[in-house]
Protein backbone atom coordinates (compact mmCIF):
# COMPACT_ATOMS: atom_id res chain seq x y z
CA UNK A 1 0.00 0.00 0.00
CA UNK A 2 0.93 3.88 -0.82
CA UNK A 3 0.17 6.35 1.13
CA UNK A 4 0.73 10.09 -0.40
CA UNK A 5 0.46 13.00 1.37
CA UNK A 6 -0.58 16.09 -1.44
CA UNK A 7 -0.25 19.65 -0.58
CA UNK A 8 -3.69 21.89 -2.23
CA UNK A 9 -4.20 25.09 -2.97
CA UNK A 10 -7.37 27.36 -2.45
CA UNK A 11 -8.23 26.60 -6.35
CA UNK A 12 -8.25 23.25 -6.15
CA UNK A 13 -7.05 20.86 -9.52
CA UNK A 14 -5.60 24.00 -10.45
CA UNK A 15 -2.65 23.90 -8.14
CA UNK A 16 -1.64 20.36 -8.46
CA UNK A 17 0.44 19.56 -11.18
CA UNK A 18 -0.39 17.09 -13.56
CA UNK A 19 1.15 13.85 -11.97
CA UNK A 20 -0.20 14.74 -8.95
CA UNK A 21 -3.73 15.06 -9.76
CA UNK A 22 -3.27 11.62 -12.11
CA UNK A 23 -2.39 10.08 -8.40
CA UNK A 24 -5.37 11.43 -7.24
CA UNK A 25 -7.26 9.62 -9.73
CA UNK A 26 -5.56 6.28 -9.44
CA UNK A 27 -6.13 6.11 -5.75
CA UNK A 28 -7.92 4.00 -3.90
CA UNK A 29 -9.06 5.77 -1.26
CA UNK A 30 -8.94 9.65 -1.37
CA UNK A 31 -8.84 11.17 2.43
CA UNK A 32 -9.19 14.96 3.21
CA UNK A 33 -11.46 17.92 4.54
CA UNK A 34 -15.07 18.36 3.13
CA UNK A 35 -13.47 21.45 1.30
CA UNK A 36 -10.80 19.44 -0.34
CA UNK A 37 -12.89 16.56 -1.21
CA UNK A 38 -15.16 18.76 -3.04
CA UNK A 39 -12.85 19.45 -5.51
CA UNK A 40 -13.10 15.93 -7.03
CA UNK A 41 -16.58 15.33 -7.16
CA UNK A 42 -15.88 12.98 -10.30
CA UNK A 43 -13.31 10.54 -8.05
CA UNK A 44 -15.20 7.22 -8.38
CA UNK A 45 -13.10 5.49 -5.62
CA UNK A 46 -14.02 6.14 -1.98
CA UNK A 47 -13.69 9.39 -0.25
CA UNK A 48 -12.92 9.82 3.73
CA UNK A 49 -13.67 13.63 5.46
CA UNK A 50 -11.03 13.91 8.08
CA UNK A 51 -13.10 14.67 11.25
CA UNK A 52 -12.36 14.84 14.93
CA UNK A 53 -9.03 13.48 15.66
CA UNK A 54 -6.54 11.56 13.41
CA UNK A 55 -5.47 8.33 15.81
CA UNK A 56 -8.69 6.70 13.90
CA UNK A 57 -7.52 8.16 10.77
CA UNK A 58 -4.02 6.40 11.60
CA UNK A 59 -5.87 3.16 12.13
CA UNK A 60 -7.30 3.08 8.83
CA UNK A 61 -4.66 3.75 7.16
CA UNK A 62 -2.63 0.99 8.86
CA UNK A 63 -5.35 -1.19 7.62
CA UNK A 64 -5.61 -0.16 4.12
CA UNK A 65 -4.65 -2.54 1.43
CA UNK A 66 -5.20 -0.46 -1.65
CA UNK A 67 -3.79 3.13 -2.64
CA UNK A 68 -4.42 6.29 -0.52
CA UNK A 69 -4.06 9.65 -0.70
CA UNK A 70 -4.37 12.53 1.50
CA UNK A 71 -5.06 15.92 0.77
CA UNK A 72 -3.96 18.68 2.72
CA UNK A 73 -3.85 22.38 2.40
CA UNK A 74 -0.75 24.31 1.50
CA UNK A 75 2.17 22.61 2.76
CA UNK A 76 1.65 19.46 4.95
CA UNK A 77 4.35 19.88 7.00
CA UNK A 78 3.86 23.42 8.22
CA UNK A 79 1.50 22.81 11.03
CA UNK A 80 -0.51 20.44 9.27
CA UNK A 81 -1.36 16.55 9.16
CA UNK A 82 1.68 15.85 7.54
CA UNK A 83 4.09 16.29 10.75
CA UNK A 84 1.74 13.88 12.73
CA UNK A 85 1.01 11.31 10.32
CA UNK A 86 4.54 11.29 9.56
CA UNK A 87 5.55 9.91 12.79
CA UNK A 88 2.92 7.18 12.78
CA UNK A 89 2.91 5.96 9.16
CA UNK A 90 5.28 5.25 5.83
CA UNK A 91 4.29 8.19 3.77
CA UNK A 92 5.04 9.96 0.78
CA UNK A 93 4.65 14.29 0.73
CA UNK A 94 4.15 16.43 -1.74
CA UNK A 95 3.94 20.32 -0.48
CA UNK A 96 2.21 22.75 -2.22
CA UNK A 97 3.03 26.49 -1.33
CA UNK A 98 2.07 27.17 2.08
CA UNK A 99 -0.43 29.96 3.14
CA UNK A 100 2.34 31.83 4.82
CA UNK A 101 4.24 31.55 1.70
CA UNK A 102 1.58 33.04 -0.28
CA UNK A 103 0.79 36.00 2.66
CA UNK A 104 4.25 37.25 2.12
CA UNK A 105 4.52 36.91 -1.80
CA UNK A 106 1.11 39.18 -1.58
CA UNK A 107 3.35 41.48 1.21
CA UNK A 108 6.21 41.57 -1.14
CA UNK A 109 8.06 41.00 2.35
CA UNK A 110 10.89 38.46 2.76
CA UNK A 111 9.80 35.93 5.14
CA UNK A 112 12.97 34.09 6.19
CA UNK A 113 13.27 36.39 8.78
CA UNK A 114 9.73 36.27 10.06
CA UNK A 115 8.56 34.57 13.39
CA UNK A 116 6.00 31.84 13.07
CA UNK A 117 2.78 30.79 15.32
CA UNK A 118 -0.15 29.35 15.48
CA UNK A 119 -3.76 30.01 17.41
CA UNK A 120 -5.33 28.00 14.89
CA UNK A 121 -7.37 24.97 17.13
CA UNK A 122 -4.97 26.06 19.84
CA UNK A 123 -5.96 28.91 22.86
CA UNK A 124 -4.19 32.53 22.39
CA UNK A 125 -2.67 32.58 26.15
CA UNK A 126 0.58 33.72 25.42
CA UNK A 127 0.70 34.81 22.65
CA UNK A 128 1.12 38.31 23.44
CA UNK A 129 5.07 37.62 24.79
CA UNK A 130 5.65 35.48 22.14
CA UNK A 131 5.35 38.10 19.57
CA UNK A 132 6.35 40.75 20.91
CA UNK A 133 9.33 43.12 19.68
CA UNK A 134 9.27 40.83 16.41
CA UNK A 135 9.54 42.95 13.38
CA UNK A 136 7.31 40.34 11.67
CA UNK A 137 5.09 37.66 12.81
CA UNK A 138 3.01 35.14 10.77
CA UNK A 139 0.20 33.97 12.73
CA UNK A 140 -2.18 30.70 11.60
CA UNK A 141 -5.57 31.81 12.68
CA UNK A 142 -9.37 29.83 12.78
CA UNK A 143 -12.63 31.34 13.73
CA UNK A 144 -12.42 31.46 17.13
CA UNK A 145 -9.38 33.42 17.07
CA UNK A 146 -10.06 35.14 13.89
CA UNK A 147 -8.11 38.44 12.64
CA UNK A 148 -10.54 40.73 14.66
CA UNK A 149 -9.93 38.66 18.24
CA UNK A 150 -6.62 39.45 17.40
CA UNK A 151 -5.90 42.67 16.87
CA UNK A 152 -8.86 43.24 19.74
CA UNK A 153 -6.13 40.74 22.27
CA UNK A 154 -2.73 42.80 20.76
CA UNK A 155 -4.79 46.30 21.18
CA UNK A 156 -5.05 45.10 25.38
CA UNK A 157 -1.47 45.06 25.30
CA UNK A 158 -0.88 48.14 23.71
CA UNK A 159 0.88 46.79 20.74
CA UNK A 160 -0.06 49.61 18.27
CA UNK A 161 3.26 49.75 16.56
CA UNK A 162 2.08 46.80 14.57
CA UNK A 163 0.13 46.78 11.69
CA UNK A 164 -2.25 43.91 10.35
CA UNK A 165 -2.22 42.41 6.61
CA UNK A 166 -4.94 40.03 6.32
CA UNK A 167 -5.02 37.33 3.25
CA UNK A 168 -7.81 35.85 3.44
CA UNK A 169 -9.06 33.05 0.75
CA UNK A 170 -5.63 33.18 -0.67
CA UNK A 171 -5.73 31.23 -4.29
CA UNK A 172 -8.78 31.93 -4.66
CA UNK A 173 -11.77 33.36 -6.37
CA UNK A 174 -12.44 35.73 -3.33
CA UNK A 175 -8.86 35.98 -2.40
CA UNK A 176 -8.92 39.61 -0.67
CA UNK A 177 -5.73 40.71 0.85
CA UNK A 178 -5.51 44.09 3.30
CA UNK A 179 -3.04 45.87 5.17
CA UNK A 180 -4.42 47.59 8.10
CA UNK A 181 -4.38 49.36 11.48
CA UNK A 182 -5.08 47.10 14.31
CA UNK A 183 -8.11 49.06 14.87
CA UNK A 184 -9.36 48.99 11.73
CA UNK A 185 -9.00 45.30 11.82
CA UNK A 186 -10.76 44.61 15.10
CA UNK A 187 -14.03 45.73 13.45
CA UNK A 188 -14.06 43.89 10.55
CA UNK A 189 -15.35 40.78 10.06
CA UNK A 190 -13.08 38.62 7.86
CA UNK A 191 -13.25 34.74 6.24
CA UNK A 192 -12.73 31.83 8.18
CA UNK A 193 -9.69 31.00 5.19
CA UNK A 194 -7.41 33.71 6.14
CA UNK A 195 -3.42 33.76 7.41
CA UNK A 196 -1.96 36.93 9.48
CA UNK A 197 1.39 39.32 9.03
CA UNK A 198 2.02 41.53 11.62
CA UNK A 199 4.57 44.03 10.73
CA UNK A 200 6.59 46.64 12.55
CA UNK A 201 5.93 50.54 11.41
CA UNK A 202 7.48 51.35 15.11
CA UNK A 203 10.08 50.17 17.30
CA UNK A 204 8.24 48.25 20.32
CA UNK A 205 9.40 49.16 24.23
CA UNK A 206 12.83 46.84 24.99
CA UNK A 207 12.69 46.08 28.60
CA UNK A 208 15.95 43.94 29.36
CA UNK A 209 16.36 41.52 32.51
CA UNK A 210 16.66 43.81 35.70
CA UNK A 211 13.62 46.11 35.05
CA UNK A 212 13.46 49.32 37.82
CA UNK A 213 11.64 48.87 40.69
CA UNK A 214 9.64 51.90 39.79
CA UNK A 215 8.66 50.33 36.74
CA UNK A 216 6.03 48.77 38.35
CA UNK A 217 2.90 49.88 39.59
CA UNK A 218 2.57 48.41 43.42
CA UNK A 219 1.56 49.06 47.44
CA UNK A 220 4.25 51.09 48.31
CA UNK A 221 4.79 50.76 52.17
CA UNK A 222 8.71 51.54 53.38
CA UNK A 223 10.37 50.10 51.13
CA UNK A 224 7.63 48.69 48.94
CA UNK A 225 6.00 45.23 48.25
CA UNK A 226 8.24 43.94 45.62
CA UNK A 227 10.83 41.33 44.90
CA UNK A 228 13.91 43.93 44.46
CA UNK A 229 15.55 44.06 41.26
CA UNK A 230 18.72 42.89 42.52
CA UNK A 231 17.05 39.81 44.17
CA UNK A 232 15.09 39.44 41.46
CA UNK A 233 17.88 39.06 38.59
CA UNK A 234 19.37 36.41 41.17
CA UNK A 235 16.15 34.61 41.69
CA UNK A 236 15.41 34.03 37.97
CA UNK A 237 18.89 33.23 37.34
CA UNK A 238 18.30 30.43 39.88
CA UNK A 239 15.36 28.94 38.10
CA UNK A 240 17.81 28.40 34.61
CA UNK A 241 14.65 29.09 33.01
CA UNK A 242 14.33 28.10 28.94
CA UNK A 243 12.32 29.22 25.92
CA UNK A 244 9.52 26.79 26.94
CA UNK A 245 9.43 26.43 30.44
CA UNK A 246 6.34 26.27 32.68
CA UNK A 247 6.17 28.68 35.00
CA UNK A 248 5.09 29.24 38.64
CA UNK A 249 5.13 32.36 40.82
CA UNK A 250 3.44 31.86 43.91
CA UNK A 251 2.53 35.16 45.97
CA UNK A 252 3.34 37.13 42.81
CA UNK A 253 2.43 40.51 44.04
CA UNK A 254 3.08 42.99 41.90
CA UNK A 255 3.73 40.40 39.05
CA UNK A 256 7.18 40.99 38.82
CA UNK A 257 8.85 38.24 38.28
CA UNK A 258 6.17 36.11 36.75
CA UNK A 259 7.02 39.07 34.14
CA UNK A 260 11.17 39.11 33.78
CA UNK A 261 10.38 34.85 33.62
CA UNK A 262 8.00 35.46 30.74
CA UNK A 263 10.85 37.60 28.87
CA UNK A 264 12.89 34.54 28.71
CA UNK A 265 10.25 31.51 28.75
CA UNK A 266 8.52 33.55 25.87
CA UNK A 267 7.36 29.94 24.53
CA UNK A 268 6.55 28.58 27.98
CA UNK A 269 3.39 29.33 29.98
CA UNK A 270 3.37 31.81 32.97
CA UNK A 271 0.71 31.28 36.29
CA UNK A 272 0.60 33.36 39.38
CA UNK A 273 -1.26 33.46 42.30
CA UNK A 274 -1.91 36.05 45.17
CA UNK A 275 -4.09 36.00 48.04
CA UNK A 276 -4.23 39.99 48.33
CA UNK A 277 -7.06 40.98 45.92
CA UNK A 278 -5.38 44.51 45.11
CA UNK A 279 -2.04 43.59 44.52
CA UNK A 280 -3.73 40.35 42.36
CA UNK A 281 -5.24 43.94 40.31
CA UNK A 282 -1.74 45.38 40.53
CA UNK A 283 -0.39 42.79 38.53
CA UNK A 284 -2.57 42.33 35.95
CA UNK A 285 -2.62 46.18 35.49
CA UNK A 286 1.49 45.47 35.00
CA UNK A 287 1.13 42.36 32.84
CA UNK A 288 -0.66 44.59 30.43
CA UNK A 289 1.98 47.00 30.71
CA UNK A 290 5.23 44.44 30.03
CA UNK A 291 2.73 42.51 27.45
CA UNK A 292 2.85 39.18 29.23
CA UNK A 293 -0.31 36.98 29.06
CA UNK A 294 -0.06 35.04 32.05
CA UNK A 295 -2.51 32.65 33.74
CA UNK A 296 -3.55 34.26 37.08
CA UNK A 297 -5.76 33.46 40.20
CA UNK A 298 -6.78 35.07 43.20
CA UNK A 299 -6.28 32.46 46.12
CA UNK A 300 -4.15 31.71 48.91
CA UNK A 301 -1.77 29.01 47.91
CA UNK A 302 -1.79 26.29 47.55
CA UNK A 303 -4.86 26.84 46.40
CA UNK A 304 -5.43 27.34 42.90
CA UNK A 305 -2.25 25.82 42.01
CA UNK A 306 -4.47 22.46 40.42
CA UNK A 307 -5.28 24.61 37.74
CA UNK A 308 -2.01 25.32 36.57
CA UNK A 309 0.00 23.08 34.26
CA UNK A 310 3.05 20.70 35.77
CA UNK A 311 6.01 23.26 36.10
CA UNK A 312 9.71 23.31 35.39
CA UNK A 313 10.34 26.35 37.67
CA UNK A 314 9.09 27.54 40.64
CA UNK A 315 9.29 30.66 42.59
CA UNK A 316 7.43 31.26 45.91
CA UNK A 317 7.91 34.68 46.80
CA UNK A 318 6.33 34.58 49.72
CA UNK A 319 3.78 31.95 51.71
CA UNK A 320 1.85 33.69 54.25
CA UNK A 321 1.87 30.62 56.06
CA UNK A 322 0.89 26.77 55.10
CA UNK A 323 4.85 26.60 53.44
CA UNK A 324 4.81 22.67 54.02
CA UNK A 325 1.22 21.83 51.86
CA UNK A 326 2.80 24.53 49.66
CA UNK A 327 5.92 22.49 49.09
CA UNK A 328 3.85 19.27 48.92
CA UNK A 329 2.24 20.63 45.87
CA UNK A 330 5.40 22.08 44.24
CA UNK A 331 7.84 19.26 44.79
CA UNK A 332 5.41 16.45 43.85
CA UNK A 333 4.66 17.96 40.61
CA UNK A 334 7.80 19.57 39.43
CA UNK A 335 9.23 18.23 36.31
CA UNK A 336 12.35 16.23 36.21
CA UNK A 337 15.28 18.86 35.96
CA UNK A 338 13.25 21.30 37.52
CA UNK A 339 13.67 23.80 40.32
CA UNK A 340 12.10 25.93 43.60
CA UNK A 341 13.31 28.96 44.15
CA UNK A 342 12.19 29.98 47.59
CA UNK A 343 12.89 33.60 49.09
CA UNK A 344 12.87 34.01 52.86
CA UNK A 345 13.29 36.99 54.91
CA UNK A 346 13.90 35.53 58.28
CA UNK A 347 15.66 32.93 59.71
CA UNK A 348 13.01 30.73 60.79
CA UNK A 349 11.65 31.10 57.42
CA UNK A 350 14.90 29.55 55.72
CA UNK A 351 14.85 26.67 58.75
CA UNK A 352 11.63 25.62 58.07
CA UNK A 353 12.52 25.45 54.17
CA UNK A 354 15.60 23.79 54.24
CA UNK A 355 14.01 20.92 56.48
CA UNK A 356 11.02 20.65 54.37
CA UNK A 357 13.00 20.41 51.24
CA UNK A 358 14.91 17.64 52.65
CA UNK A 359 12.11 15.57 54.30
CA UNK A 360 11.19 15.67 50.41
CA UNK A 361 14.25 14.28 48.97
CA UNK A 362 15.52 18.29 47.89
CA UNK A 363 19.23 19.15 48.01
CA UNK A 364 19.35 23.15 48.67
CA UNK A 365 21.82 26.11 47.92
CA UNK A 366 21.23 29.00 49.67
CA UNK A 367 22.53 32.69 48.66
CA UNK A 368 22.44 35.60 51.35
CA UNK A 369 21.91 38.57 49.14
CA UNK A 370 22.25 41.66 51.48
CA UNK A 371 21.79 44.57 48.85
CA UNK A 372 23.09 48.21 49.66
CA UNK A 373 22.29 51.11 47.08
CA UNK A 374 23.75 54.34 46.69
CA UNK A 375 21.64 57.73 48.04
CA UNK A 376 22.78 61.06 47.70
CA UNK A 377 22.90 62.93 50.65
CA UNK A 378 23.56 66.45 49.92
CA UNK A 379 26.43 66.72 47.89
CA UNK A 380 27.69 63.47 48.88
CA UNK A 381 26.75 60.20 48.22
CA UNK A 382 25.95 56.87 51.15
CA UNK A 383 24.86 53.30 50.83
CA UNK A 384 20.84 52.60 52.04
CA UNK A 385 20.62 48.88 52.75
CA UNK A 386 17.61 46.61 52.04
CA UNK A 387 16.76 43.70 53.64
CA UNK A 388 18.43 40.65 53.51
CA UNK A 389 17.00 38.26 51.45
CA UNK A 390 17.76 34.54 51.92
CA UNK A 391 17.39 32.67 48.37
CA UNK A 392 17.19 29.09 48.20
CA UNK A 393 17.29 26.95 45.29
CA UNK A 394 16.29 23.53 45.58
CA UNK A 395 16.10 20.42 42.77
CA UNK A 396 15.59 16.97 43.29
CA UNK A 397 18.55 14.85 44.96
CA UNK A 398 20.71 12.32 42.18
């Protein structure tokens, strides 16, 4: 048995070439969307929609004895069935030109240099740090997150120094193609068959690791409710964070390091959680502000914390109490080569950690970061200290 994977166009025969439509013919068994299969209404062997999910489309195919071939749109290995069926079956692809490939031709833009995503069948969390401060981004969109959602979601962020081109039908007989404002696009209604180029008219805000204090919008008490920059910078470099790690700040606050983590896990997913209902509103109001999209909840941990997907860092900023069914949570379901990064302020605080994290099979290293920053005084200039801030970093023991 043969199993070919062909790439279509929005017009149909007309973008196959001529073997590849005689293949068509001599199958079997042809397999694709409604849309495709309507474009051989004359095929005389038997046609299979591709509905729901493809494991039963796998087991088919396993079990076919004669000739198939699949149709997909564009190019079947740029987040299409082609990648997945791939890795399950012995299969033959043919690509057409992708969607994206056809956005940019319409652009006139090159697109090696562009940075590719997808909300099509997948949720829109995150996308916002993803993109942003890319001077071109191709996004795969469906009709739940359709062009309007879009620039509605990047307008919340503030991310006006983008503008929109929408391709929509592209191939087509009603291929329409529009470069626009992101608030002319969120209040137009566009086709379902559409791809997405955001391009840069303006440079976006560059916010590099170690963002001011002041930066922030927070309870400002003596000294103010905030993970310090300089403990801060030390924390996240404690969590050896990647492009797609998972997340955790617990007691976020002000949101400020469930933002600097989001700068560098820009393909990861970001949660937070604070019991204190107007800092909770603080950081939101910043997470708009630094354009990160992370998942938050109002609760006193570790409540809440089922919600949130399996991490591969954690930081617990603070407790408020309740640190051992805290750590039960984190340390049960932290990912293999994860890590907890714990700040304490007091020395009971960094007793009752260092026991807990052994009782659960943790080794520890602890940092004493005792920050002093210069004040003028007068002419002259002295040192004000800030509290001492005991960071531990734990991972599982060998």
């Amino acid at each position: 048995m043969a199993i070919k994977i062909i790439g279509i166009g929005d017009d149909g025969k007309l973008s196959l070439l001529p073997m590849y439509e005689q293949w068509v013919y001599e199958s079997d068994v042809l397999i694709g969307g409604k849309r495709h299969l309507d474009f051989f209404q004359d095929f005389e062997g038997e046609k299979v929609a591709v509905e729901g999910g493809l494991s039963s489309l796998v087991g088919r195919l396993k079990n076919e004895e004669g000739n198939a071939v699949v149709l997909a749109s564009g190019d079947p290995l740029f987040y299409g069935i082609g990648s997945y069926l791939s890795t399950k079956l012995d299969v033959e692809i043919y690509p057409y030109l992708s969607s994206i490939q056809l956005a940019f031709s319409r652009l006139k833009e090159r697109w090696q240099d562009a940075y590719f995503t997808s909300v099509h069948g997948r949720s829109i969390k995150g996308l916002a740090q993803r993109i942003d401060g890319h001077k071109k981004a191709a996004i795969l969109t469906d009709e739940q997150n359709s062009p309007n959602v879009l620039a509605n979601y990047l307008l919340s962020f503030g991310m006006t120094e983008y503008k929109m081109f929408v391709a929509e039908n592209l191939g087509g007989k009603t291929e329409r193609c529009q470069l626009l404002s992101l608030e002319e696009a969120a209040n137009q209604v566009f086709s379902p068959l559409n791809v997405v180029i955001l391009k840069q008219v303006e440079e976006s805000p560059v916010w590099p690791l170690g963002i001011e204090d002041g930066e922030f919008i927070q309870r400002k008490p003596d000294k103010g409710l905030i993970t310090k920059k300089e403990v801060r910078t030390l924390s996240i470099s404690a969590l050896q964070l990647k492009k797609d790690s998972v997340v955790w700040d617990i007691g976020t606050c002000t949101g400020s390091v469930a933002i600097e983590a989001a700068k560098i896990a820009r393909e990861g997913q970001i949660f937070a959680v604070e019991k204190n209902e107007a800092d909770l509103e603080n950081c939101r109001e910043n997470l708009l502000k630094f354009r990160v999209d992370a998942h938050t909840v109002h609760g006193k941990a570790p409540e809440g914390l089922s919600e949130f997907a399996d991490p591969d860092a954690v930081f617990i900023g603070g407790t408020a109490g309740g640190m051992e069914t805290i750590l039960d949570v984190c340390c049960s379901r932290l990912n293999a080569g994860g890590r907890i990064v714990l700040n304490a302020v007091t020395i009971e605080n960094l007793a009752e950690a260092m026991k807990a994290f052994k009782e659960r099979g943790f080794e520890t290293a602890v940092t004493l970061a005792q920050i002093s920053r210069s004040k003028p005084i007068l002419h002259l200039t002295r040192f004000d200290a800030l509290n001492p801030i005991y960071i531990i970093t734990a991972k599982r023991g060998e």
